[in-house]
C-alpha atoms as a PDB file:
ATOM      1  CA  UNK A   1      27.536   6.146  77.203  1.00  0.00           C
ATOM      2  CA  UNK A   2      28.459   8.586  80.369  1.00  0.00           C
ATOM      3  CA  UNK A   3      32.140   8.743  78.891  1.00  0.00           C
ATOM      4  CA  UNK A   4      30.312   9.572  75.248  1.00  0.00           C
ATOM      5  CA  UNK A   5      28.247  12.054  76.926  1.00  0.00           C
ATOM      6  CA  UNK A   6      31.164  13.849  78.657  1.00  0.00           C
ATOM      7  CA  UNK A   7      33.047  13.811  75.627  1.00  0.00           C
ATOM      8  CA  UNK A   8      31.075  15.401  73.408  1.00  0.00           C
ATOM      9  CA  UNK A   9      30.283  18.026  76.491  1.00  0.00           C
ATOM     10  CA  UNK A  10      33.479  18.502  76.734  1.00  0.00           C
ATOM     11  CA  UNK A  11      33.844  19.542  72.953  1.00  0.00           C
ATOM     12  CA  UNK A  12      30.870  21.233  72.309  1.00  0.00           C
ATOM     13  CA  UNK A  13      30.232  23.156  74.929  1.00  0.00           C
ATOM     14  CA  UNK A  14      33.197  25.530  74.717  1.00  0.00           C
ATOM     15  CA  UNK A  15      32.708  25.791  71.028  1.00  0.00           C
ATOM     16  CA  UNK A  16      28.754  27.044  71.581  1.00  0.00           C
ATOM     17  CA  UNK A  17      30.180  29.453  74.242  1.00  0.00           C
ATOM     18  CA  UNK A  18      32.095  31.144  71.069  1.00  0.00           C
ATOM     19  CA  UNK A  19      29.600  32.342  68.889  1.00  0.00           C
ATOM     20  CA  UNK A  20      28.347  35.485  68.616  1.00  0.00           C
ATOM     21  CA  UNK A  21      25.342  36.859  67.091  1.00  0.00           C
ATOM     22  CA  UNK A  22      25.276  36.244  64.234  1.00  0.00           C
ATOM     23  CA  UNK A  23      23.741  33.547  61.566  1.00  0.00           C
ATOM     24  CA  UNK A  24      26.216  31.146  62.097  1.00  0.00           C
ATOM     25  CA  UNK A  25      24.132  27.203  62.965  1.00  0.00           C
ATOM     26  CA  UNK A  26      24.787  25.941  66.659  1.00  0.00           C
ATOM     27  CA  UNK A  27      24.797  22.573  67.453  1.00  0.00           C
ATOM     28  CA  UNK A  28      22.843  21.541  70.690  1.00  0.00           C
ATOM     29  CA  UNK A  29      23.424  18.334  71.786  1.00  0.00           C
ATOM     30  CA  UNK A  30      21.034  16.532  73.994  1.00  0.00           C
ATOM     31  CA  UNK A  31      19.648  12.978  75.762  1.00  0.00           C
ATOM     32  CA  UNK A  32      17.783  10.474  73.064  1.00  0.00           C
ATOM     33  CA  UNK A  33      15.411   8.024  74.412  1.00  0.00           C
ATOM     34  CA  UNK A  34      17.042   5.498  71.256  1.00  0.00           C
ATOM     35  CA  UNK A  35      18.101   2.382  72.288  1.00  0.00           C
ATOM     36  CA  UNK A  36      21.210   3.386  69.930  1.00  0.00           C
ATOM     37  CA  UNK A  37      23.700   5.956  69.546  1.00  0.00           C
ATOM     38  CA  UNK A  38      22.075   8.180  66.220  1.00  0.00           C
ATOM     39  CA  UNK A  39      24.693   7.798  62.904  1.00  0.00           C
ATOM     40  CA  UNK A  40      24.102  11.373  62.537  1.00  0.00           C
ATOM     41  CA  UNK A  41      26.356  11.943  65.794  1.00  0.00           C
ATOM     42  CA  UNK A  42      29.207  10.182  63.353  1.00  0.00           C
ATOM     43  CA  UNK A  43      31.269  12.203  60.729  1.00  0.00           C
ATOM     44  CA  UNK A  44      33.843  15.351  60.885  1.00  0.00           C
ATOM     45  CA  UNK A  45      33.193  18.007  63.620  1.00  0.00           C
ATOM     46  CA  UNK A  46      35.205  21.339  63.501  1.00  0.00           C
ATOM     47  CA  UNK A  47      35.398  22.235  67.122  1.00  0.00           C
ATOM     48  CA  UNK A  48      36.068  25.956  68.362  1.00  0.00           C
ATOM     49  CA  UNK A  49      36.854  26.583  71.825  1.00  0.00           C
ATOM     50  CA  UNK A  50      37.778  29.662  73.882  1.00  0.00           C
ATOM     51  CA  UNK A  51      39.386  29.754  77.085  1.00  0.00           C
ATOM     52  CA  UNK A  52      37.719  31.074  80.151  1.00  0.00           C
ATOM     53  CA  UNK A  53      39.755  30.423  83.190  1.00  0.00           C
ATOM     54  CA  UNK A  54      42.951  28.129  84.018  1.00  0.00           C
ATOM     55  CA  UNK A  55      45.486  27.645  86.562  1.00  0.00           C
ATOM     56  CA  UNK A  56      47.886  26.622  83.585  1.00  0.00           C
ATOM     57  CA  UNK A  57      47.986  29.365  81.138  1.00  0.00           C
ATOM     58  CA  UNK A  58      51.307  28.444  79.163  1.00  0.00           C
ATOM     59  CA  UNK A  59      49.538  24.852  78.581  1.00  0.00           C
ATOM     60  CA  UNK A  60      46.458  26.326  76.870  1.00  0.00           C
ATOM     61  CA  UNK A  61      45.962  28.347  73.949  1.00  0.00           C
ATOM     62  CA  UNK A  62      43.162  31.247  74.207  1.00  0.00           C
ATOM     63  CA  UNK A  63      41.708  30.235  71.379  1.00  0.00           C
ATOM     64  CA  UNK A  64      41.680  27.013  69.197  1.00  0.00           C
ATOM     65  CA  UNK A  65      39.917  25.242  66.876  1.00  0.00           C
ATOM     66  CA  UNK A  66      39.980  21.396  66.013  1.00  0.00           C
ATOM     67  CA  UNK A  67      38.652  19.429  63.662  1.00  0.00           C
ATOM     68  CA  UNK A  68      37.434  16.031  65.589  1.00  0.00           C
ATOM     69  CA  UNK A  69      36.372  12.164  63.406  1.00  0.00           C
ATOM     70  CA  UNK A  70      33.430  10.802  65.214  1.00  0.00           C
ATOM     71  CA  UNK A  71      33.223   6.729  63.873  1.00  0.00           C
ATOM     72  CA  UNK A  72      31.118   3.915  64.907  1.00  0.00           C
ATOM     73  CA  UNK A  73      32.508  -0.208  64.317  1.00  0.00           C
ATOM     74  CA  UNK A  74      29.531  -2.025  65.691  1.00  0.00           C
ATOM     75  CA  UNK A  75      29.268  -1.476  69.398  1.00  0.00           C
ATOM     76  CA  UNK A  76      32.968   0.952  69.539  1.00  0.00           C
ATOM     77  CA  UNK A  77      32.987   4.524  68.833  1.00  0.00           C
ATOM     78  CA  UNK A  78      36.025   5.977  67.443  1.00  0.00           C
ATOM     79  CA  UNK A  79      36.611   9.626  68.267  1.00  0.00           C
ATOM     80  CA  UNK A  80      40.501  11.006  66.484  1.00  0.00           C
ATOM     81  CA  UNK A  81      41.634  14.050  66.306  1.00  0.00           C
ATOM     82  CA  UNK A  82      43.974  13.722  62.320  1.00  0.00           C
ATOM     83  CA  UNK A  83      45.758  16.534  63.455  1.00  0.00           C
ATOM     84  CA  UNK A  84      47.289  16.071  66.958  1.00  0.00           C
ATOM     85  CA  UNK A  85      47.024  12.101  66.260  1.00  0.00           C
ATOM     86  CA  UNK A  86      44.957  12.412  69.612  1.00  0.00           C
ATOM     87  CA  UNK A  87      42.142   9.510  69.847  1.00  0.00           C
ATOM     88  CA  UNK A  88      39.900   7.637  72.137  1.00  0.00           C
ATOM     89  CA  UNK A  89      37.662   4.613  71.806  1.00  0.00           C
ATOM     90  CA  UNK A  90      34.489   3.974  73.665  1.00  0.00           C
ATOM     91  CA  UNK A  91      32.965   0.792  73.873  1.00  0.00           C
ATOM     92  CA  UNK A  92      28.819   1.421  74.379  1.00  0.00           C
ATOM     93  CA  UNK A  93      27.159  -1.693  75.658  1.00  0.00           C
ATOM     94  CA  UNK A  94      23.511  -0.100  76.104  1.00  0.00           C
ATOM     95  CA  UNK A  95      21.943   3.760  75.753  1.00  0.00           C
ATOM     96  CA  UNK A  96      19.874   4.297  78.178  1.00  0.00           C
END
């Protein structure tokens, strides 16, 4: 759940840093007291992050966006990237 956690902090937290004022919906992510990961974290995420410091510029793009699959096969989440072919699988044995 850690590795899910740092994932998805990863990938949303540069793309919340983006937005500017205007009426466009921000997702917030946060800690559930479920004992299971919510099926509303599963689906198609479009991702936009900016860059704000590096020690590798020609590595990293200022901008990007991606567009991220979120999946769930009992206790393994699935998280692919259709574009890059990028992907990582997470086993989750409790949610605490």
């Amino acid at each position: 759940m850690k590795k899910l956690f740092l994932i998805m902090m990863i990938l949303l937290v540069p793309a919340v840093s983006v937005v500017k004022a205007e009426n466009v919906p921000v997702l917030k992510a946060g800690v559930s007291l479920e004992r299971k990961v919510p099926n509303t974290l599963m689906g198609t995420w479009r991702v936009a992050a900016a860059l704000k410091s590096t020690d590798s510029p020609q590595n990293f793009k200022q901008t990007s966006v991606d567009i991220w699959n979120l999946s769930r096969t009992n206790d393994v989440i699935n998280l692919s990237n259709p574009f890059t072919g990028a992907s990582a699988s997470i086993n989750v044995s409790y949610v605490n």
